[in-house]
C-alpha atoms as a PDB file:
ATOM      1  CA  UNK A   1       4.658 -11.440  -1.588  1.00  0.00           C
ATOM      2  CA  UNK A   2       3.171 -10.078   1.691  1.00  0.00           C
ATOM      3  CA  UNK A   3       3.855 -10.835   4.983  1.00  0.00           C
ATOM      4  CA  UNK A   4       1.161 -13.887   5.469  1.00  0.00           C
ATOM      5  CA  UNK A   5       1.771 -15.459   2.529  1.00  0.00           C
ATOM      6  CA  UNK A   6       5.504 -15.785   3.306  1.00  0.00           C
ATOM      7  CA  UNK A   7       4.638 -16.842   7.098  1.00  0.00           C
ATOM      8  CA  UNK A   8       2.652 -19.557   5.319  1.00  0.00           C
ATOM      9  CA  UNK A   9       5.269 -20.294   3.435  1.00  0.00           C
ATOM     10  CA  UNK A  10       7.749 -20.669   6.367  1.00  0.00           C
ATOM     11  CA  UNK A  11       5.074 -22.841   8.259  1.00  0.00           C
ATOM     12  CA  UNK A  12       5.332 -25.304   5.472  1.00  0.00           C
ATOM     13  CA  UNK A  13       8.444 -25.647   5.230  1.00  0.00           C
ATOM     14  CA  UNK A  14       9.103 -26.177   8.419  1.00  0.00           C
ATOM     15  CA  UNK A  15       6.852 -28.518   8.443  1.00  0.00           C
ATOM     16  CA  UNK A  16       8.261 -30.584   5.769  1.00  0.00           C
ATOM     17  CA  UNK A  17      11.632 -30.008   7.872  1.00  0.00           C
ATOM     18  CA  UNK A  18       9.970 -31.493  10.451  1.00  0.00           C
ATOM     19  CA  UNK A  19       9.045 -34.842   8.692  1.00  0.00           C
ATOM     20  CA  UNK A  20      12.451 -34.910   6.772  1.00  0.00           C
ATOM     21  CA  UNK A  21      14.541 -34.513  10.060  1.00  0.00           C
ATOM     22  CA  UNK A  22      12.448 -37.556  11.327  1.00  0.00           C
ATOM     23  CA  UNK A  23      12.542 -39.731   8.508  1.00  0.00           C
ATOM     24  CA  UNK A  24      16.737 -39.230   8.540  1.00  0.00           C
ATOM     25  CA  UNK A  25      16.572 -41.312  12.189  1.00  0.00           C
ATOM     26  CA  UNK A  26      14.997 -43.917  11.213  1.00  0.00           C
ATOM     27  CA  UNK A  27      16.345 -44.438   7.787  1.00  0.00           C
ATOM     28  CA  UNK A  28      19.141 -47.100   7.296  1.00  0.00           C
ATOM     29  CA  UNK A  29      20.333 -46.859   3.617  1.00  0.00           C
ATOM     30  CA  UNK A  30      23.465 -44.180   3.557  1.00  0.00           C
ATOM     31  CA  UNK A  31      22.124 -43.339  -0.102  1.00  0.00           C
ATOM     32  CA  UNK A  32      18.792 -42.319   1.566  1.00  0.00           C
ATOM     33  CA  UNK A  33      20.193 -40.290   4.397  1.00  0.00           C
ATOM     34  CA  UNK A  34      22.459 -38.457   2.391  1.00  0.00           C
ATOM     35  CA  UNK A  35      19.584 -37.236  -0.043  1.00  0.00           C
ATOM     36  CA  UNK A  36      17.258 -36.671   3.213  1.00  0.00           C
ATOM     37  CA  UNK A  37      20.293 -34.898   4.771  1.00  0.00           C
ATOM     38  CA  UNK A  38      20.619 -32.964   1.445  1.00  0.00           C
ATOM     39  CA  UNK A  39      17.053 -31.976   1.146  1.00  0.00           C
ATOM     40  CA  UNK A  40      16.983 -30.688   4.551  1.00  0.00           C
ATOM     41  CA  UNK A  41      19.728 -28.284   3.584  1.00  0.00           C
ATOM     42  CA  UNK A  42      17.722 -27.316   1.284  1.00  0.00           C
ATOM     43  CA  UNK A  43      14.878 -26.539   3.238  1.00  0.00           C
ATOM     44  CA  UNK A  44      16.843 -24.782   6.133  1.00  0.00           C
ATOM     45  CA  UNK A  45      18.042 -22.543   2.870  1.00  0.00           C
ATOM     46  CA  UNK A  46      14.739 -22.002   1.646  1.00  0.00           C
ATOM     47  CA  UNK A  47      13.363 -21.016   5.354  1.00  0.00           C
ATOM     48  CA  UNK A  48      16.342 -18.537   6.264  1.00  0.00           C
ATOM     49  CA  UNK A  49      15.367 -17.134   2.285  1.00  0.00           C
ATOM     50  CA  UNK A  50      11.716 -16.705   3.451  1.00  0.00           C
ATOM     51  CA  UNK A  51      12.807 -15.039   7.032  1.00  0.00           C
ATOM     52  CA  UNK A  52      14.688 -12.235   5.327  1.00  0.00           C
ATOM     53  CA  UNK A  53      12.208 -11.307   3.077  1.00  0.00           C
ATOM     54  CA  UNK A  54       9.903 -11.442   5.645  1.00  0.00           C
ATOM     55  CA  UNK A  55      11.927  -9.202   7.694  1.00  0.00           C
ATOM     56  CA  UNK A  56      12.352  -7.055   4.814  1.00  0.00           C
ATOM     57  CA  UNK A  57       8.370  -6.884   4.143  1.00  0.00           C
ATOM     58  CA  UNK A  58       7.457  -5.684   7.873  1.00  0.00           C
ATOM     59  CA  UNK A  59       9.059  -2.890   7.893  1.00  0.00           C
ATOM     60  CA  UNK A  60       8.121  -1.721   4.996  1.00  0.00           C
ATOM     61  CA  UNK A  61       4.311  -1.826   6.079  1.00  0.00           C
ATOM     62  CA  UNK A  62       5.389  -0.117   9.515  1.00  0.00           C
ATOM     63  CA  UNK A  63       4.597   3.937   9.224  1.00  0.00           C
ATOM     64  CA  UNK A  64       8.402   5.444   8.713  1.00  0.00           C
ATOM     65  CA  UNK A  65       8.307   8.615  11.049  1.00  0.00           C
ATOM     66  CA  UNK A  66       6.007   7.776  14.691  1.00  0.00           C
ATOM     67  CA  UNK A  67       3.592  10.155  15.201  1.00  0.00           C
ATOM     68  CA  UNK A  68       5.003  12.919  17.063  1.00  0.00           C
ATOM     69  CA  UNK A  69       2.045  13.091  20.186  1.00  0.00           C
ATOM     70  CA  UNK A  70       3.656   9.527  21.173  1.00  0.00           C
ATOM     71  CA  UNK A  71       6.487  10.354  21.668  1.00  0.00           C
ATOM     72  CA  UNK A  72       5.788  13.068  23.863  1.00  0.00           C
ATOM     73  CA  UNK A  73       3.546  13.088  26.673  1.00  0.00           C
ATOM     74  CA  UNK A  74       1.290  16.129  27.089  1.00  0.00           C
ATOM     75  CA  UNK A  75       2.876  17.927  29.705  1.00  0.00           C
ATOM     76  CA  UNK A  76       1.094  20.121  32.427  1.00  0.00           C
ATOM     77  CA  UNK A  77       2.740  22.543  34.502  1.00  0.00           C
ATOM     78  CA  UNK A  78       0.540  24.114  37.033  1.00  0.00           C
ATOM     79  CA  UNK A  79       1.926  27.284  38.638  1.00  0.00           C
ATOM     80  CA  UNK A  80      -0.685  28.568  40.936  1.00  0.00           C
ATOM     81  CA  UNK A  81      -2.484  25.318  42.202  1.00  0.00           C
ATOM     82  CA  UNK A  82      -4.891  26.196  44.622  1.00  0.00           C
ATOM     83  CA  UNK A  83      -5.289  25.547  48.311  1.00  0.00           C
ATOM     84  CA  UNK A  84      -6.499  21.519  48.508  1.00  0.00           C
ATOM     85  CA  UNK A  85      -4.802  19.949  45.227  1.00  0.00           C
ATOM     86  CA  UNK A  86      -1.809  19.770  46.392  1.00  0.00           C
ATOM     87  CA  UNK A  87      -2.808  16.189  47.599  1.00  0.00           C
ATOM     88  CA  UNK A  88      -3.015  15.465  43.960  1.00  0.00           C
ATOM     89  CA  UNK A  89       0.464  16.383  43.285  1.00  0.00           C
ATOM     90  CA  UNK A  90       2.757  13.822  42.665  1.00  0.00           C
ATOM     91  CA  UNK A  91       6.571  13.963  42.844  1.00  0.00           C
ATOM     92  CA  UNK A  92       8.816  17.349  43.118  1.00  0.00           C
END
């Protein structure tokens, strides 16, 4: 699975969390709230499942060594700056 299809995935879910977790206040029969209760373990199972594989996936797609220019700035040194720049020196 890539990366969007499990961030769909994760969106629905969390939408049916969403509905479940809302049903479970207004529902009156113990029976009922103890399967909504149950299926929104579930759910909060499924979603963590999801996360980590998304986690897993991202990195994976991210390029392993950073390109070595930025990481370093290019780096000037002027020795013999002539009479008039040094106005356009900055710093020591």
């Amino acid at each position: 699975m890539d990366a969007t299809e499990l961030e769909r995935k994760i969106n629905q879910q969390q939408t049916l969390l969403t509905m479940y977790e809302e049903s479970l206040t207004l529902e009156d029969d113990p029976r009922r709230r103890l399967k909504l209760q149950d299926n929104i373990e579930e759910i909060k199972i499924l979603i963590l499942g999801y996360q980590t594989k998304l986690t897993q996936a991202r990195p994976a797609a991210a390029p392993r060594h950073p390109r070595r220019d930025l990481l370093q700035p290019d780096s000037r040194l002027l020795v013999n700056v002539p009479y008039g720049l040094e106005t356009e020196l900055v710093g020591r």
